[in-house]
Each structure stands twice: as structure tokens, then as C-alpha cells.
C-alpha atoms as a PDB file:
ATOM      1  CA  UNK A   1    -179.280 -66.068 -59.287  1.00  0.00           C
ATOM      2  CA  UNK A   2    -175.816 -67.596 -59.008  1.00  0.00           C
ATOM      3  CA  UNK A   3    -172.747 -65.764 -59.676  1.00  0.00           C
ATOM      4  CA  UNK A   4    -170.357 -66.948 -62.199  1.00  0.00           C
ATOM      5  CA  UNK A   5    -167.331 -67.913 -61.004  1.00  0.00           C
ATOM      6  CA  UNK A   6    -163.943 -65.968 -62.198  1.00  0.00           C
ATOM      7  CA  UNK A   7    -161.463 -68.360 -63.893  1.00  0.00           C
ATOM      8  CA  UNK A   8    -157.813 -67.142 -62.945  1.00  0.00           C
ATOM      9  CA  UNK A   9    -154.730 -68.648 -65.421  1.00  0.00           C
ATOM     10  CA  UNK A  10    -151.771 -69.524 -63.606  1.00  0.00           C
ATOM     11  CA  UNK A  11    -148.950 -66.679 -63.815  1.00  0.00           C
ATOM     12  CA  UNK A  12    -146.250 -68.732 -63.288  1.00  0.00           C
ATOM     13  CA  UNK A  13    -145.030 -72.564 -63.785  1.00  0.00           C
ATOM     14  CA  UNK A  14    -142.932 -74.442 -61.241  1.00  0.00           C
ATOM     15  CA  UNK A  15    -139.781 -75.995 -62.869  1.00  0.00           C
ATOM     16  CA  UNK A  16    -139.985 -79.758 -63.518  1.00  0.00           C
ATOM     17  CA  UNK A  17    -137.030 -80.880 -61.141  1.00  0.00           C
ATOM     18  CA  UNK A  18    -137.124 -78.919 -58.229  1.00  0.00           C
ATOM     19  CA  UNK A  19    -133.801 -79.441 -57.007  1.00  0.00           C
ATOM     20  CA  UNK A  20    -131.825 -79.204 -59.996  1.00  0.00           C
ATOM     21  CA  UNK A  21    -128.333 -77.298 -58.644  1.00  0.00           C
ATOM     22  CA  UNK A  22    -127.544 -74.855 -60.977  1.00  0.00           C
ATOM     23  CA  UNK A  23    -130.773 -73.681 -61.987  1.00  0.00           C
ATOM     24  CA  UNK A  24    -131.317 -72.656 -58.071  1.00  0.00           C
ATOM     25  CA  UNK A  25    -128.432 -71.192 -57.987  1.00  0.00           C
ATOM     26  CA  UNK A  26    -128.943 -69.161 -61.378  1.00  0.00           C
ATOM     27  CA  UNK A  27    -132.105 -67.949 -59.892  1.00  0.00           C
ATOM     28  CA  UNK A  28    -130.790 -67.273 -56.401  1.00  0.00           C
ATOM     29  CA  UNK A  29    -128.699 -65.082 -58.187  1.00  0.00           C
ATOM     30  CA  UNK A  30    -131.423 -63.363 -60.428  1.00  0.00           C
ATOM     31  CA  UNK A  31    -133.454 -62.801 -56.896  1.00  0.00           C
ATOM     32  CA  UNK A  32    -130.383 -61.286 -55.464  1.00  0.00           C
ATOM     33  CA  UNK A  33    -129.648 -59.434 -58.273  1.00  0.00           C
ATOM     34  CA  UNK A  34    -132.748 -57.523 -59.067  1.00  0.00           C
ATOM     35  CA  UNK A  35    -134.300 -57.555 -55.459  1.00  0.00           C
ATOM     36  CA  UNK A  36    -137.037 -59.808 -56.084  1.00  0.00           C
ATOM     37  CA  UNK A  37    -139.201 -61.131 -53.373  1.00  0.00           C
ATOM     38  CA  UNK A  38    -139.129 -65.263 -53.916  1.00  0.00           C
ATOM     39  CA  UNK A  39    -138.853 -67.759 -56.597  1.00  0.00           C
ATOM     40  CA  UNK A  40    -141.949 -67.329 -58.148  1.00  0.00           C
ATOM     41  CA  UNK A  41    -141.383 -63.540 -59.322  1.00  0.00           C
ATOM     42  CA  UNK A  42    -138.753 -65.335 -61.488  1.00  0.00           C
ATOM     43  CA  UNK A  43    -141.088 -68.302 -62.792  1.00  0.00           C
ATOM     44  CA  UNK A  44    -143.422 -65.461 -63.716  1.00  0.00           C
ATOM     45  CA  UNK A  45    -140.874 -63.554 -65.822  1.00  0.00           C
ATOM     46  CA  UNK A  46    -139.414 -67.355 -67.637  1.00  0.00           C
ATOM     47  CA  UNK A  47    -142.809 -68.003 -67.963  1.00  0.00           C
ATOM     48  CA  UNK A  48    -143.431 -64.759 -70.145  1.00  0.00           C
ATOM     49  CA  UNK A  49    -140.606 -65.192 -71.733  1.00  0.00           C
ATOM     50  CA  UNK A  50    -141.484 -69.180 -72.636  1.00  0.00           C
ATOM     51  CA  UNK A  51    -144.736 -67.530 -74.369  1.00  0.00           C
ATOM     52  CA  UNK A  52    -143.328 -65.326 -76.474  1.00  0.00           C
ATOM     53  CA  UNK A  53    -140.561 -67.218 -77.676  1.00  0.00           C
ATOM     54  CA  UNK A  54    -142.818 -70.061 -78.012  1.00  0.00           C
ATOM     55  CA  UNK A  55    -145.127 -67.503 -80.376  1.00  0.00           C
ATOM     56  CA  UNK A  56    -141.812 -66.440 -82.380  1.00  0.00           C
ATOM     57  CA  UNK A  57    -140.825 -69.888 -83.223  1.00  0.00           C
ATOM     58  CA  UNK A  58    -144.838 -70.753 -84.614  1.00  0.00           C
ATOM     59  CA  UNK A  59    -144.385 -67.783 -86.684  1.00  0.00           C
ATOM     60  CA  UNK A  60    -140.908 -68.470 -87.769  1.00  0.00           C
ATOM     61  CA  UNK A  61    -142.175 -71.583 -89.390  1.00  0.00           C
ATOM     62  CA  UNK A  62    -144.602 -70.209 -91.451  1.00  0.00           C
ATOM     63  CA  UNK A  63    -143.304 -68.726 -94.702  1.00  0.00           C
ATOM     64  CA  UNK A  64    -141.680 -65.457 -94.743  1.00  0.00           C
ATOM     65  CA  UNK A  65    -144.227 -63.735 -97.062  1.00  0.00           C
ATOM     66  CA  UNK A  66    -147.311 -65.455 -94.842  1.00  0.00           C
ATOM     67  CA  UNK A  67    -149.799 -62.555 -93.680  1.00  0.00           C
ATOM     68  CA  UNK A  68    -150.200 -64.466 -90.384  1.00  0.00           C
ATOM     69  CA  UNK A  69    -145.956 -63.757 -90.018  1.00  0.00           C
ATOM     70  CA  UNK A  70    -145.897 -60.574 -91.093  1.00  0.00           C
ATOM     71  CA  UNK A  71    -149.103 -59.336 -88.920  1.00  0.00           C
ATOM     72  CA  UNK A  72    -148.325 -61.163 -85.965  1.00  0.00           C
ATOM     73  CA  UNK A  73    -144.663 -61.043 -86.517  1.00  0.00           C
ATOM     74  CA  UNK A  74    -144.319 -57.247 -86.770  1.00  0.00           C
ATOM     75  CA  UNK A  75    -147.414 -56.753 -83.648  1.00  0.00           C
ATOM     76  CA  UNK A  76    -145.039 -59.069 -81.226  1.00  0.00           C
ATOM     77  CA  UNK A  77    -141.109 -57.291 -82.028  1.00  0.00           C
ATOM     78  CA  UNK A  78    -143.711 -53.493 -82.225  1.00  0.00           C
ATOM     79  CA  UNK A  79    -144.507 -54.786 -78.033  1.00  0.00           C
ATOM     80  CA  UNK A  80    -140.893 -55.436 -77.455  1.00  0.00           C
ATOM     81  CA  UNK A  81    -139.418 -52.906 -78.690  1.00  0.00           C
ATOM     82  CA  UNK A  82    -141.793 -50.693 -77.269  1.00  0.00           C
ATOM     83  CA  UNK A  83    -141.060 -51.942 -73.447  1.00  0.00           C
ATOM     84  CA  UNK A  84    -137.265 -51.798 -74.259  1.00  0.00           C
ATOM     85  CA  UNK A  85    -137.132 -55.341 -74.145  1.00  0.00           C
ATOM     86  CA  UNK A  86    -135.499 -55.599 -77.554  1.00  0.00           C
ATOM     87  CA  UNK A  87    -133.184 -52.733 -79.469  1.00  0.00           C
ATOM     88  CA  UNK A  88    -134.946 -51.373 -82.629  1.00  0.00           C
ATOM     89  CA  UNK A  89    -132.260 -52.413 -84.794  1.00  0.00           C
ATOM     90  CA  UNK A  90    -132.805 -56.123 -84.064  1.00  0.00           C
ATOM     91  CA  UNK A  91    -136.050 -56.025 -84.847  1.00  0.00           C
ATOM     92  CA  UNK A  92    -136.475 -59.791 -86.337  1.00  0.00           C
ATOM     93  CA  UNK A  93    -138.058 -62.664 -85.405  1.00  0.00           C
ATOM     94  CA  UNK A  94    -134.554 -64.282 -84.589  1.00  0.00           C
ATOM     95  CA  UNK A  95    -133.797 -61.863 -82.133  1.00  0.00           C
ATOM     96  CA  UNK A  96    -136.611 -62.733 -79.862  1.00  0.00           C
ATOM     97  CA  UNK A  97    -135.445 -66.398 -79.379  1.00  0.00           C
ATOM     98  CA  UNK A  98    -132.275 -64.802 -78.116  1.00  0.00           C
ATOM     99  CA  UNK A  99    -134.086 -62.885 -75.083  1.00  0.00           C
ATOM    100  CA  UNK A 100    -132.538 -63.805 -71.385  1.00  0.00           C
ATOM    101  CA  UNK A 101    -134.882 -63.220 -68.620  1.00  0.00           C
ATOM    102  CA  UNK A 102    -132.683 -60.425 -67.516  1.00  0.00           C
ATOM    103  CA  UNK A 103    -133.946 -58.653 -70.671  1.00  0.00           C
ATOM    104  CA  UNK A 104    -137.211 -58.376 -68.993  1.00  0.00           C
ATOM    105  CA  UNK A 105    -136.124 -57.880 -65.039  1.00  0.00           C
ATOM    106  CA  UNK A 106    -134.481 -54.745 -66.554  1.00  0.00           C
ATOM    107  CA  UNK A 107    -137.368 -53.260 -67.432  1.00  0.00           C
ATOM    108  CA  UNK A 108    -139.075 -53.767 -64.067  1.00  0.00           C
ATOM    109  CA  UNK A 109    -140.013 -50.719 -62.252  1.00  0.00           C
ATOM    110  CA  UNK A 110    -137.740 -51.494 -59.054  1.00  0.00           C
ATOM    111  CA  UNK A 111    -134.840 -51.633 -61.256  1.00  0.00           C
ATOM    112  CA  UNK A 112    -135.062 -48.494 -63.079  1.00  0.00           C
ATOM    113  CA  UNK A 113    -136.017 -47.069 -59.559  1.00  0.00           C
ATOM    114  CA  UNK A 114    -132.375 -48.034 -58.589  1.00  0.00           C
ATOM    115  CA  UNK A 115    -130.707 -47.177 -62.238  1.00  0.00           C
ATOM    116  CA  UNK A 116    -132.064 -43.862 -62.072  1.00  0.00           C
ATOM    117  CA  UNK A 117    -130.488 -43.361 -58.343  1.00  0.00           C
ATOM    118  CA  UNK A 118    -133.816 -42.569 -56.422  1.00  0.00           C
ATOM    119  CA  UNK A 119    -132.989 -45.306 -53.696  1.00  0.00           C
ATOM    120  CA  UNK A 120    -129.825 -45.935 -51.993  1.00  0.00           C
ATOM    121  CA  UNK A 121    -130.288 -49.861 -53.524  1.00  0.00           C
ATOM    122  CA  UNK A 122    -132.396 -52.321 -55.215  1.00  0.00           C
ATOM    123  CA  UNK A 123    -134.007 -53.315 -52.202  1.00  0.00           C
ATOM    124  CA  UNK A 124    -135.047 -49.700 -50.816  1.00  0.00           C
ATOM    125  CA  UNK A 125    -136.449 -49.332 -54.434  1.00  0.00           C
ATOM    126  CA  UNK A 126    -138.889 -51.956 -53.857  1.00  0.00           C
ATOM    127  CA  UNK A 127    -139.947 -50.380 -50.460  1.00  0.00           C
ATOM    128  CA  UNK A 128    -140.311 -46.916 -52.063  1.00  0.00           C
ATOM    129  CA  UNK A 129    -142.250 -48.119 -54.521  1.00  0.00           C
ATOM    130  CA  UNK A 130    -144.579 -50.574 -52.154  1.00  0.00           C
ATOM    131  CA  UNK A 131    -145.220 -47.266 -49.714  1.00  0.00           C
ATOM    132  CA  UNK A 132    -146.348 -45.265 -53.281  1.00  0.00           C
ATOM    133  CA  UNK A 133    -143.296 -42.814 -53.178  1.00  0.00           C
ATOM    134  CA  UNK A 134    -142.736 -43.399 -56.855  1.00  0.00           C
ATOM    135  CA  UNK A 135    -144.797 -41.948 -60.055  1.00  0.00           C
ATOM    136  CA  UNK A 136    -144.851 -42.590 -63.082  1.00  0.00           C
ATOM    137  CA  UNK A 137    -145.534 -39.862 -65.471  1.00  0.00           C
ATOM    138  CA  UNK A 138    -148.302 -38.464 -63.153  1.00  0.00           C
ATOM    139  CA  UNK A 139    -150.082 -41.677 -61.720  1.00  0.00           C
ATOM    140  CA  UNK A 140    -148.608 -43.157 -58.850  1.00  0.00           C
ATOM    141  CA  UNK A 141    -147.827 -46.821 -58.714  1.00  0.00           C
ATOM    142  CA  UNK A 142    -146.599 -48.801 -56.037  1.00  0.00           C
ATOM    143  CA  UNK A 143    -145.982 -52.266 -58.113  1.00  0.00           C
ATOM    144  CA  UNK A 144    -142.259 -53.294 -58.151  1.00  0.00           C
ATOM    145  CA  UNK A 145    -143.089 -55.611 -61.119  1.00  0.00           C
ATOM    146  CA  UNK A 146    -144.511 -52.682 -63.878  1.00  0.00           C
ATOM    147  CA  UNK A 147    -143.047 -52.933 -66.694  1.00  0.00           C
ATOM    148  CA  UNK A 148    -141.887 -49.599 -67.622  1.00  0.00           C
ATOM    149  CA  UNK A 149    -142.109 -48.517 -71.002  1.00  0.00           C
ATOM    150  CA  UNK A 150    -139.390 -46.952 -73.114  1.00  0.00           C
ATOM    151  CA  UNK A 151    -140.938 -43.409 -73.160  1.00  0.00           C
ATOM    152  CA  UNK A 152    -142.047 -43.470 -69.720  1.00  0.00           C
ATOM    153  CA  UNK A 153    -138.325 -44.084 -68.402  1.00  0.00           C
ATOM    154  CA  UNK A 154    -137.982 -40.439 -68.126  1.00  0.00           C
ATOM    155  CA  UNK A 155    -140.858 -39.483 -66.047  1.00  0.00           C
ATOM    156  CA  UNK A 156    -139.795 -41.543 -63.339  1.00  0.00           C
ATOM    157  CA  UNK A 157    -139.738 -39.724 -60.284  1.00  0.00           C
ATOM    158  CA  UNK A 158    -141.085 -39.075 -56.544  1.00  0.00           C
ATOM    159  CA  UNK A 159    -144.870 -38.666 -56.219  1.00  0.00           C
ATOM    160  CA  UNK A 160    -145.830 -34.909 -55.397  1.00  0.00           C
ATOM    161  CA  UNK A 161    -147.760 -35.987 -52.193  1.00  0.00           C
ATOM    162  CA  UNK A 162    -145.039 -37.854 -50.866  1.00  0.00           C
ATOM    163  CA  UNK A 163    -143.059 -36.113 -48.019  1.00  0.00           C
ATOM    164  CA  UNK A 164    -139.853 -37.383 -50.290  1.00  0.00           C
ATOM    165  CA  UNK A 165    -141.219 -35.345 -53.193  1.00  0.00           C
ATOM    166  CA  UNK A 166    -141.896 -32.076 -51.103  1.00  0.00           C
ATOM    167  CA  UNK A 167    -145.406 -33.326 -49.939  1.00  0.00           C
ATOM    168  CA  UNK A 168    -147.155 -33.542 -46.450  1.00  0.00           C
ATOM    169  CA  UNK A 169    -144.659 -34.200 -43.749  1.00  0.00           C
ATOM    170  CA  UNK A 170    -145.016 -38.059 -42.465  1.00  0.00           C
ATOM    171  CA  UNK A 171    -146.979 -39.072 -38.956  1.00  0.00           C
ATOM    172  CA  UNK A 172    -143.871 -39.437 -37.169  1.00  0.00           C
ATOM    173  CA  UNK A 173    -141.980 -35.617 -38.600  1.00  0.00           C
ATOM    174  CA  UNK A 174    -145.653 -33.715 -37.520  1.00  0.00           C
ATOM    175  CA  UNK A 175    -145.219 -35.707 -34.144  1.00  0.00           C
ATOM    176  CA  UNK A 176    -142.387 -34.149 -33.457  1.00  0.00           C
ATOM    177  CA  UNK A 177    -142.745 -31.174 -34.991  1.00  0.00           C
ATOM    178  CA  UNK A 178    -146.179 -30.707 -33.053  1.00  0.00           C
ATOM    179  CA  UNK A 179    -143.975 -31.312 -29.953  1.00  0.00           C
ATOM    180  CA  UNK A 180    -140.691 -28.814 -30.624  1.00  0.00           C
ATOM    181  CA  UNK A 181    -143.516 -26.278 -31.056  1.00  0.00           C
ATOM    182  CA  UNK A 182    -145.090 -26.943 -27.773  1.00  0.00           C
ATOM    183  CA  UNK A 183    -141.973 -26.881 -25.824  1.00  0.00           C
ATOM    184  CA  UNK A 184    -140.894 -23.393 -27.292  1.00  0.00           C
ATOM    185  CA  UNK A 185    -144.410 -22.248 -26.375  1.00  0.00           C
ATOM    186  CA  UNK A 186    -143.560 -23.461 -22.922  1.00  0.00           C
ATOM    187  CA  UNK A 187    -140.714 -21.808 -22.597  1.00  0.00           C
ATOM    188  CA  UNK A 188    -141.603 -18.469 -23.774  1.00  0.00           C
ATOM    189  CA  UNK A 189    -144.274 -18.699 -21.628  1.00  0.00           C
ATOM    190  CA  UNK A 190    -141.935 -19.143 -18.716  1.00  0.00           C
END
């Protein structure tokens, strides 16, 4: 029997000129900013944004009293309001064209790491996070890129069983340890 093979979608879209100036130096800037790894973590995030504006502009078309509009409309600016993408008083459909991919780098886990002043900067975020210091309510998740909901903001913190967060003491700290006790046993031996 033959397996079926998976079908992945792209994430992300290269741009069309590749060495256009100021749009590598606008994202240089948005890697440096936000601590992001390479290009393509931005091309993920203008690629998100593409689709959903592209989706707001369909529905904008469509007359305001349209079921499609006002189903679709209301489940898309319900999603961004509810990752804190959007304010809940600018909840309309003209609102979302205005989005800036900043709007959604914001919400990304390493960056309310840093806001909330668990790391020392954005880049030390993204290492706490990648070596599962950080939890989110209580499951632990070491993706720099989650998207963290508005009412999980708050229960951002260090995981229990990491040594940050009052857990087991790392390899290198029960090394030592283990050899500070074996001296003073020496000693009092002697």
C-alpha cells in the first residue's frame, strides 16, 4: 500500500526584485529590531499580512448589508482583535488595510518576552525561549514566533522546571555543586 504524500503550502513568498535598496534595508531593520533570525521570518509575517488584507478588500467590495461581509467580516476583525493585532475600537474593515507588519512582530512571543523584562534583550529572549525557559499560561513553549494572545499576555512567565523559575539546578551548577561538597568532605576528613 503506498503512502500518500503530505502536500506542504509555502509559508512565505520571496519579493519580486531581490535587490531593491530600501526594501532590504526596511527589513534589515525589522530583523534588527525584533531579533529575528533571517529574511524569511519577515516574508512569513508580509505574507500573512498580504492574506488578510487581501481577504478585507474582497469583502469590502461586497455590499455592506451582504451576509458573506458581515459573517466573514466580523469572524476576521473577532481574530485580530483577539491576538492584539488590532484595538477594539477600530474594529472595521478599513482598519485592517491599515496594518504594518510591525503590528504583527509585536505580538510575537520573543517580543513580549523582552517587553515584559524577562531577558536582558530581544535576542536573549529568543534563546530563553528556544532552551524552553518560557511558559505560557502553564504549557511551555519554546517557539519565538507564537503569537501571543491578548489574554495570555499576562501569564507570561518562567517555566516551573526551569532552574530560572526555581526548578532543578542545570548540568553545569550540580557539577560544581557535586564538587564544593566533595572538597568540604575532604577536608573535614583531614
Amino acid at each position: 500500500m503506498s503512502r500518500i504524500p503530505k502536500v506542504y503550502n509555502k509559508t512565505y513568498s520571496t519579493p519580486r526584485r531581490p535587490f531593491e535598496k530600501e526594501r532590504l534595508d526596511s527589513e534589515l531593520k525589522l530583523i534588527g529590531q525584533f531579533g529575528l533570525r533571517n529574511k524569511r521570518e519577515v516574508w512569513r509575517v508580509k505574507l500573512t499580512l498580504a492574506k488578510i488584507r487581501k481577504a478585507a478588500r474582497e469583502l469590502l467590495t461586497l455590499e455592506e448589508k451582504d451576509p458573506k461581509r458581515l459573517f466573514e467580516g466580523n469572524a476576521l476583525l473577532r481574530r485580530l482583535v483577539l491576538i492584539g493585532v488590532l484595538p477594539e475600537e477600530k474594529m472595521k474593515l478599513d482598519y485592517v488595510l491599515g496594518l504594518k507588519v510591525e503590528d504583527f512582530l509585536e505580538r510575537r512571543l520573543q517580543t513580549q518576552v523582552f517587553k515584559l523584562g524577562l531577558a536582558q534583550s530581544i535576542h536573549h529572549a529568543r534563546v530563553l525561549i528556544r532552551q524552553r525557559h518560557i511558559r505560557v499560561r502553564k504549557q511551555m513553549v519554546n517557539i519565538p514566533s507564537f503569537i501571543v494572545r491578548l489574554d495570555s499576555q499576562r501569564h507570561i512567565d518562567l517555566s516551573s522546571k526551569s532552574p530560572l523559575g526555581g526548578g532543578r539546578a542545570g548540568r553545569v551548577k550540580r557539577r560544581n555543586m557535586k564538587k564544593v561538597t566533595a572538597t568540604a568532605g575532604d577536608e573535614e576528613e583531614d
